[in-house]
N, C-alpha and C. Protein backbone atom coordinates (compact mmCIF):
# COMPACT_ATOMS: atom_id res chain seq x y z
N UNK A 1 19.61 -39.53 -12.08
CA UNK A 1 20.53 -40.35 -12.85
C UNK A 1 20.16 -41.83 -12.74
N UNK A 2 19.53 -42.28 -11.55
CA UNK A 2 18.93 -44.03 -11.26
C UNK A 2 18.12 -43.72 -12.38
N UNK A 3 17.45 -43.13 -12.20
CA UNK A 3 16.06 -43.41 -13.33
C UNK A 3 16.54 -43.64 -14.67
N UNK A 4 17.48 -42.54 -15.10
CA UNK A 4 17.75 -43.00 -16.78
C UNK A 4 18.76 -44.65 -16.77
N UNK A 5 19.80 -44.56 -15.67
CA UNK A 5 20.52 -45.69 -15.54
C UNK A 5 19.40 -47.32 -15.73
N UNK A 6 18.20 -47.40 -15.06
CA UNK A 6 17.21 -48.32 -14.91
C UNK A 6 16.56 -48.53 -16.10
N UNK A 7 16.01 -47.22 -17.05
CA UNK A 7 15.79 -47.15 -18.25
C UNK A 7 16.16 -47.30 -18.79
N UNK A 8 17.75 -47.69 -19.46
CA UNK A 8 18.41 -48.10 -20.34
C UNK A 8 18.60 -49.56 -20.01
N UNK A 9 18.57 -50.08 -18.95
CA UNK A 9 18.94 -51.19 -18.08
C UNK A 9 17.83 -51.98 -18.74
N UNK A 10 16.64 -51.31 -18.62
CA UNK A 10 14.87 -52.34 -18.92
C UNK A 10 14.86 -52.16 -20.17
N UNK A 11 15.28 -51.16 -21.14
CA UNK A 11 15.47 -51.22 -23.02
C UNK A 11 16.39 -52.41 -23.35
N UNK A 12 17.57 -52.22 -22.95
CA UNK A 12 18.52 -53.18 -22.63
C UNK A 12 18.00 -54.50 -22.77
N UNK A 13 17.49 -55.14 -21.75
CA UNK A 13 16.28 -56.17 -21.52
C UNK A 13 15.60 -56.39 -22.46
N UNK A 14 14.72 -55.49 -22.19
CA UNK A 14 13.38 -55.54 -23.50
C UNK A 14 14.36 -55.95 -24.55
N UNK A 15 14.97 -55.70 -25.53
CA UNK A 15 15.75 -55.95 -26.62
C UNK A 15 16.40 -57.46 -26.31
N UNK A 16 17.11 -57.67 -25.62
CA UNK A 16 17.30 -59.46 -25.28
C UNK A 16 16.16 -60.27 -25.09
N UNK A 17 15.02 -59.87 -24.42
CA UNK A 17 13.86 -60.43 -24.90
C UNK A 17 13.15 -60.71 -26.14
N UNK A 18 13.67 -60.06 -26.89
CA UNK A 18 12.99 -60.25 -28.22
C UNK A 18 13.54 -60.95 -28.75
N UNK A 19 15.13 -61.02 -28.47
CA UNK A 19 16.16 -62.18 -29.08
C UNK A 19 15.77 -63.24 -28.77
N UNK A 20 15.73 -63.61 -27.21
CA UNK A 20 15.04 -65.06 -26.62
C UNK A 20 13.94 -65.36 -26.85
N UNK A 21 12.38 -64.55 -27.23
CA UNK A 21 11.61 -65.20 -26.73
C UNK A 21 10.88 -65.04 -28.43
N UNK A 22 10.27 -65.84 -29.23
CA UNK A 22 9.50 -65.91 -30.56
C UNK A 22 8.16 -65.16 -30.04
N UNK A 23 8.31 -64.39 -30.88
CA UNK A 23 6.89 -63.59 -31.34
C UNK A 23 6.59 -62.55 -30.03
N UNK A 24 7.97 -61.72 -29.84
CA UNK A 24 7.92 -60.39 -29.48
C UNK A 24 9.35 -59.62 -30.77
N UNK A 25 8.52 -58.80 -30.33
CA UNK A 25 9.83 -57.75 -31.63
C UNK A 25 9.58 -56.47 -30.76
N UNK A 26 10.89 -55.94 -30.77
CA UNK A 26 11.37 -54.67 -31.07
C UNK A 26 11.31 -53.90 -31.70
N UNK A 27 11.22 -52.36 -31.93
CA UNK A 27 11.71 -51.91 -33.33
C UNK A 27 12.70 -50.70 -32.70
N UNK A 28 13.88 -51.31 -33.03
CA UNK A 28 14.99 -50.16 -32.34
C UNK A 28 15.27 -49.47 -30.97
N UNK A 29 16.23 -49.31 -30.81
CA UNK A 29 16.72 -49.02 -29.54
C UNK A 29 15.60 -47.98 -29.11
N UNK A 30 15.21 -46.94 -29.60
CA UNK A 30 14.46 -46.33 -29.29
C UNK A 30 13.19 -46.33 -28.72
N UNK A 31 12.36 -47.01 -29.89
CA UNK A 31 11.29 -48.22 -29.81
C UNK A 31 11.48 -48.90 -27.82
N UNK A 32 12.82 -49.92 -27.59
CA UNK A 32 13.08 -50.40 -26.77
C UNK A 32 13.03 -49.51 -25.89
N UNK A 33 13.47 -48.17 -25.90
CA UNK A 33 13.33 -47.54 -24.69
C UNK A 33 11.92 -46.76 -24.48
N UNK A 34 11.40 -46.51 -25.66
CA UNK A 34 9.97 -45.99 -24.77
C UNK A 34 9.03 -46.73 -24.67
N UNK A 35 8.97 -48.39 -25.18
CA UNK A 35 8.42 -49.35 -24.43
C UNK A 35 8.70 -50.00 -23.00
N UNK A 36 10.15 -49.71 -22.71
CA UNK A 36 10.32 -49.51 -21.52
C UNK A 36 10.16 -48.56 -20.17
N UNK A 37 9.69 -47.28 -21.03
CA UNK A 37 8.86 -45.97 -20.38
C UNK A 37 7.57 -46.61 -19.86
N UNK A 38 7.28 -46.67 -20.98
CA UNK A 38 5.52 -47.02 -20.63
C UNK A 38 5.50 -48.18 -19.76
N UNK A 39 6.27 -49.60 -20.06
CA UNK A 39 5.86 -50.48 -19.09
C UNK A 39 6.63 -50.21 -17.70
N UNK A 40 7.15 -49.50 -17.47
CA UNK A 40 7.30 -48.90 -16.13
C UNK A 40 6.58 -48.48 -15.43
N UNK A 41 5.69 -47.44 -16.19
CA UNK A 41 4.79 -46.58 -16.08
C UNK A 41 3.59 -47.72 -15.68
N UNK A 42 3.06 -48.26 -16.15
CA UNK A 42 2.06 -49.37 -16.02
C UNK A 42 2.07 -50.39 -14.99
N UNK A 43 3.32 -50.51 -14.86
CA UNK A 43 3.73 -51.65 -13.47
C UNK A 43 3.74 -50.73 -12.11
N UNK A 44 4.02 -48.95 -12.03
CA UNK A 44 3.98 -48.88 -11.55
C UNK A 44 2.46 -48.06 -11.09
N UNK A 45 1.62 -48.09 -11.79
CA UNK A 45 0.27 -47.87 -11.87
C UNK A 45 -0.92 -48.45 -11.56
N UNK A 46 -0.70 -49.39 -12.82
CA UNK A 46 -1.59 -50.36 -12.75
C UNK A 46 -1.42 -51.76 -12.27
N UNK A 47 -0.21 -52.09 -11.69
CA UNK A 47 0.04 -53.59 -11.51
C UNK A 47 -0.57 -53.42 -10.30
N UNK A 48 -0.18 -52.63 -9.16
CA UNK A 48 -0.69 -53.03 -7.84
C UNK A 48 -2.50 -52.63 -7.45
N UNK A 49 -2.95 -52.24 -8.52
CA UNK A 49 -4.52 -52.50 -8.79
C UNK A 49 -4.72 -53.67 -8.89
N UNK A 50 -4.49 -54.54 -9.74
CA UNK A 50 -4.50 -55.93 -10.60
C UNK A 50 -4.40 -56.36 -9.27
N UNK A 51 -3.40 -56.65 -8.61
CA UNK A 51 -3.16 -57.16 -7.65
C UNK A 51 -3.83 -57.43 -6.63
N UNK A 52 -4.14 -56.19 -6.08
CA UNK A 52 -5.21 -56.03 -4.62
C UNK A 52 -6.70 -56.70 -5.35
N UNK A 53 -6.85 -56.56 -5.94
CA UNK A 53 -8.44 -56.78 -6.98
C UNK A 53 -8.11 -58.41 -6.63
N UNK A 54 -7.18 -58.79 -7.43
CA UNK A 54 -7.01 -60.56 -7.76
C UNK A 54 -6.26 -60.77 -6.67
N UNK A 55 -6.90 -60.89 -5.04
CA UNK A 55 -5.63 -61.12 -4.32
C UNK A 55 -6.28 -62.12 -4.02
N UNK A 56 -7.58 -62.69 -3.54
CA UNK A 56 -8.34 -63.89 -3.43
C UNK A 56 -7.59 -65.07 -4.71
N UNK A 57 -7.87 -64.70 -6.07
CA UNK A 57 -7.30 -66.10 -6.64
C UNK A 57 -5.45 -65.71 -6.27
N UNK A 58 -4.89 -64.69 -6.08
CA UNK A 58 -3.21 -65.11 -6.12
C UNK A 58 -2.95 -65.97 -4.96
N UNK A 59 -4.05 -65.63 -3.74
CA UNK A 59 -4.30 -66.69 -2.58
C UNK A 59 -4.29 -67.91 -2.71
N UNK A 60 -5.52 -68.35 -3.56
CA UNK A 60 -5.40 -69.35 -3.83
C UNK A 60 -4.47 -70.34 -4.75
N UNK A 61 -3.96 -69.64 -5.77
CA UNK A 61 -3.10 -70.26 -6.85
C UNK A 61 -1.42 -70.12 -5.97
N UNK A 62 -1.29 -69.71 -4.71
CA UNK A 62 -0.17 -69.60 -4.23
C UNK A 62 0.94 -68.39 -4.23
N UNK A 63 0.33 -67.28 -5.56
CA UNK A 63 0.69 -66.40 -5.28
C UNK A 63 1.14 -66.20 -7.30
N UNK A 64 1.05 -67.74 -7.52
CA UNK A 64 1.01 -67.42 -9.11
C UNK A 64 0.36 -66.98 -9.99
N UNK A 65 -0.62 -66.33 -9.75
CA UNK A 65 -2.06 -65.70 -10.83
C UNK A 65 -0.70 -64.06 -10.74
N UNK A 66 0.35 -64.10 -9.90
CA UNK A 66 0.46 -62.45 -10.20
C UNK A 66 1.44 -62.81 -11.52
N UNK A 67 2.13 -63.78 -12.21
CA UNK A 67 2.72 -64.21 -13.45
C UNK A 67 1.77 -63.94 -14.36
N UNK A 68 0.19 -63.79 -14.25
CA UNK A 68 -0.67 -63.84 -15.22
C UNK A 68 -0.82 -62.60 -15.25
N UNK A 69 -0.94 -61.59 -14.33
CA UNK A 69 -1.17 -60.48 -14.36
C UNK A 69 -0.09 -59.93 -15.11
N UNK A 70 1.52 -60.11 -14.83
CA UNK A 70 2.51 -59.71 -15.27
C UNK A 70 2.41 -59.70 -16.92
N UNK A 71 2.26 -61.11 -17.33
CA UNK A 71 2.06 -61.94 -18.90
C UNK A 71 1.10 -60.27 -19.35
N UNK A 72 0.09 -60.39 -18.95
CA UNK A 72 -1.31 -59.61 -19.35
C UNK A 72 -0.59 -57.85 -19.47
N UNK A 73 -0.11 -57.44 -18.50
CA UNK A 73 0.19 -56.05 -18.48
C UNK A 73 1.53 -56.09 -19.74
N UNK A 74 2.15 -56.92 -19.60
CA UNK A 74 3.43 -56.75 -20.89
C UNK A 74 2.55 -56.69 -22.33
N UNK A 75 1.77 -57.66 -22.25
CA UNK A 75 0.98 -58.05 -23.68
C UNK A 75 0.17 -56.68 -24.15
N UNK A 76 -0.28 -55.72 -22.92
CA UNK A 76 -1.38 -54.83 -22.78
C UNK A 76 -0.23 -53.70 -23.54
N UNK A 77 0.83 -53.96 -23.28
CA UNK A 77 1.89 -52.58 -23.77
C UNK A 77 2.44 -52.84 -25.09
N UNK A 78 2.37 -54.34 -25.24
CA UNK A 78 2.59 -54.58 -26.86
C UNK A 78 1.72 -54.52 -27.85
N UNK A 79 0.36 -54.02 -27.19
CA UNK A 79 -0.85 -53.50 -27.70
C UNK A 79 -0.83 -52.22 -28.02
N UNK A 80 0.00 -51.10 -27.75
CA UNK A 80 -0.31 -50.10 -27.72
C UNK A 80 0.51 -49.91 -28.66
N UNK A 81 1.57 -50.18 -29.55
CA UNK A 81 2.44 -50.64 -30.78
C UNK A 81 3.71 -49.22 -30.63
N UNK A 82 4.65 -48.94 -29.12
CA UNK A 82 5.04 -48.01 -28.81
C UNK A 82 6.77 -48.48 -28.84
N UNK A 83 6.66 -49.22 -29.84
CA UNK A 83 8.24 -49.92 -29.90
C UNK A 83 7.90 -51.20 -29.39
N UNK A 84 7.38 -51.95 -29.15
CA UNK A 84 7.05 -53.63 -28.97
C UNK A 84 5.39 -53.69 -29.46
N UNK A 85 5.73 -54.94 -29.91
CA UNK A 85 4.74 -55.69 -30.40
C UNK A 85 4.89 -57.67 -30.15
N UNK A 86 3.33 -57.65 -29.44
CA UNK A 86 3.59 -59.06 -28.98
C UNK A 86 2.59 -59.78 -29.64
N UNK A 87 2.93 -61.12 -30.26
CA UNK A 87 1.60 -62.10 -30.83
C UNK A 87 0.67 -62.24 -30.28
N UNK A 88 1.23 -62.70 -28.38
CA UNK A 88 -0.31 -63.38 -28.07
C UNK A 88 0.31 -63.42 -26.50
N UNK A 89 -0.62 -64.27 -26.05
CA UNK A 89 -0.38 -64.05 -24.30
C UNK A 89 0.67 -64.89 -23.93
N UNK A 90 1.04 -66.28 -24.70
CA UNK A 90 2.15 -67.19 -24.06
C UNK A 90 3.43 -66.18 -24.31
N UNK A 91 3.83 -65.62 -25.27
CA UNK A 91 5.01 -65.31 -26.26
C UNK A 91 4.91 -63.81 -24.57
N UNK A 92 3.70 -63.42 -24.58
CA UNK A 92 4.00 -62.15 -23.30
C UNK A 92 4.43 -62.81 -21.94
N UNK A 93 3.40 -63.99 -21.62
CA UNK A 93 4.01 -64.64 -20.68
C UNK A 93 5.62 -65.13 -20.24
N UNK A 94 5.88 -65.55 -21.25
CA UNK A 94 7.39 -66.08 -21.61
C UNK A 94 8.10 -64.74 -20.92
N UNK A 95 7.40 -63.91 -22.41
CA UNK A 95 8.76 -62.67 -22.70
C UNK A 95 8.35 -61.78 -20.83
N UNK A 96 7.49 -61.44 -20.12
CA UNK A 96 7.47 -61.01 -19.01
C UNK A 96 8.47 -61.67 -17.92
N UNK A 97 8.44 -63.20 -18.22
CA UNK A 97 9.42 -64.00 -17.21
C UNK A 97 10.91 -63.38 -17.53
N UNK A 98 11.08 -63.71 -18.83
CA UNK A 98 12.49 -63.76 -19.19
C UNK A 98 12.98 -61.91 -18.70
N UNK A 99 12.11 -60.94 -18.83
CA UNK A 99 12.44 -59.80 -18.95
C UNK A 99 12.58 -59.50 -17.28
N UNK A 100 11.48 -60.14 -16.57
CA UNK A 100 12.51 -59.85 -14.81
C UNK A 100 13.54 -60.61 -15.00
N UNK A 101 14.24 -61.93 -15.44
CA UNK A 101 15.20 -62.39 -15.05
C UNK A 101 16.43 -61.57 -15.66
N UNK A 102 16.18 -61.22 -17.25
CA UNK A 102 16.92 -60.38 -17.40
C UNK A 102 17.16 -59.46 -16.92
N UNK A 103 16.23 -58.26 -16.41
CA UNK A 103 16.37 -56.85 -16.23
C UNK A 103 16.92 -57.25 -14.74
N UNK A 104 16.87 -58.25 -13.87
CA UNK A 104 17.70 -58.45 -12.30
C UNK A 104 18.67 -58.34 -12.45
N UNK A 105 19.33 -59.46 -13.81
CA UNK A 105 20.66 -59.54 -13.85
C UNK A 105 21.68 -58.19 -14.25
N UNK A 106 20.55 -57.67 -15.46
CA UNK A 106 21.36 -56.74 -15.05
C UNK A 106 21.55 -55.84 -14.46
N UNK A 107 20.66 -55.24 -13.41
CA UNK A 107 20.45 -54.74 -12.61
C UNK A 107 21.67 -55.25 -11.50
N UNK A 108 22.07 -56.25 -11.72
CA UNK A 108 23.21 -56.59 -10.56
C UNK A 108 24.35 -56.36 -11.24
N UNK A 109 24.65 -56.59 -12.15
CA UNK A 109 25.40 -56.47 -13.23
C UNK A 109 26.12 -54.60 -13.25
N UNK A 110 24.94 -53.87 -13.02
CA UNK A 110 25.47 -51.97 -13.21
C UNK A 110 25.76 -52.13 -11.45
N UNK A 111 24.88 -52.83 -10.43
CA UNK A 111 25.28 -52.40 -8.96
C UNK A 111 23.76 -51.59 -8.92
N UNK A 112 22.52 -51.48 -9.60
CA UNK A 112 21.50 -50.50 -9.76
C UNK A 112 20.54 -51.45 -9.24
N UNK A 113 20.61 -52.11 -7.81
CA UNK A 113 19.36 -52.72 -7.60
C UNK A 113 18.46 -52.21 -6.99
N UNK A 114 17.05 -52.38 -7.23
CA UNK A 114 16.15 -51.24 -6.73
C UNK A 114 15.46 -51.92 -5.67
N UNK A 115 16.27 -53.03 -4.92
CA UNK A 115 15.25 -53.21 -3.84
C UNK A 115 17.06 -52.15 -2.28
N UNK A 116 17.74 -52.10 -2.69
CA UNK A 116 18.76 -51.26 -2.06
C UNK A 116 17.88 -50.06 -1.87
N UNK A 117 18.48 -49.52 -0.49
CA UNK A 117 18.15 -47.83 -0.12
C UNK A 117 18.99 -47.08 0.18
């Protein structure tokens, strides 16, 4: 039941992101939710590759090259045209920021926080 609760939580998101941020779109709730499948799926796949690989520059940049990675993996899913579609890397960058701040809030918002055990 967390899992679908989180999934509607990150569609949820995803969809206020598109409101806030120019040059990401949606296409329907649906759209919103299995772009929120997949970038789940991807963050929880492929982000901590990206990571260990680029841990020398996140070293050096302070820990901010992992915002670029983030920007890059959102943009990489609005590539795949699975209910989002993104212009370009700032509009992913943006829309990646805005979509953790969103998806926290509401994540505090249901009581569904996933750093709790």
């Amino acid at each position: 039941m967390g899992f679908l609760i989180r999934l509607v939580v990150n569609a949820i998101a995803l969809i206020a992101v598109a409101y806030i941020v120019p040059g990401i779109h949606v296409y329907g709730f649906g759209g919103a939710v299995l772009a929120a499948l997949i970038l789940g799926i991807v963050n929880a796949v492929i982000r901590p590759i990206l990571i260990i690989i680029s841990l020398p520059i996140s070293i050096l940049t302070l820990g901010l090259f992992v915002l670029v990675i983030n920007a890059l993996l959102f943009w990489f899913v609005g590539a795949l045209h699975v209910g989002l579609y993104v212009d370009g890397f700032w509009p992913a960058f943006w829309g990646a920021l805005v979509m953790a701040i969103v998806s926290g809030l509401l994540s505090m918002l249901t009581g569904r926080d996933e750093r709790r055990t």
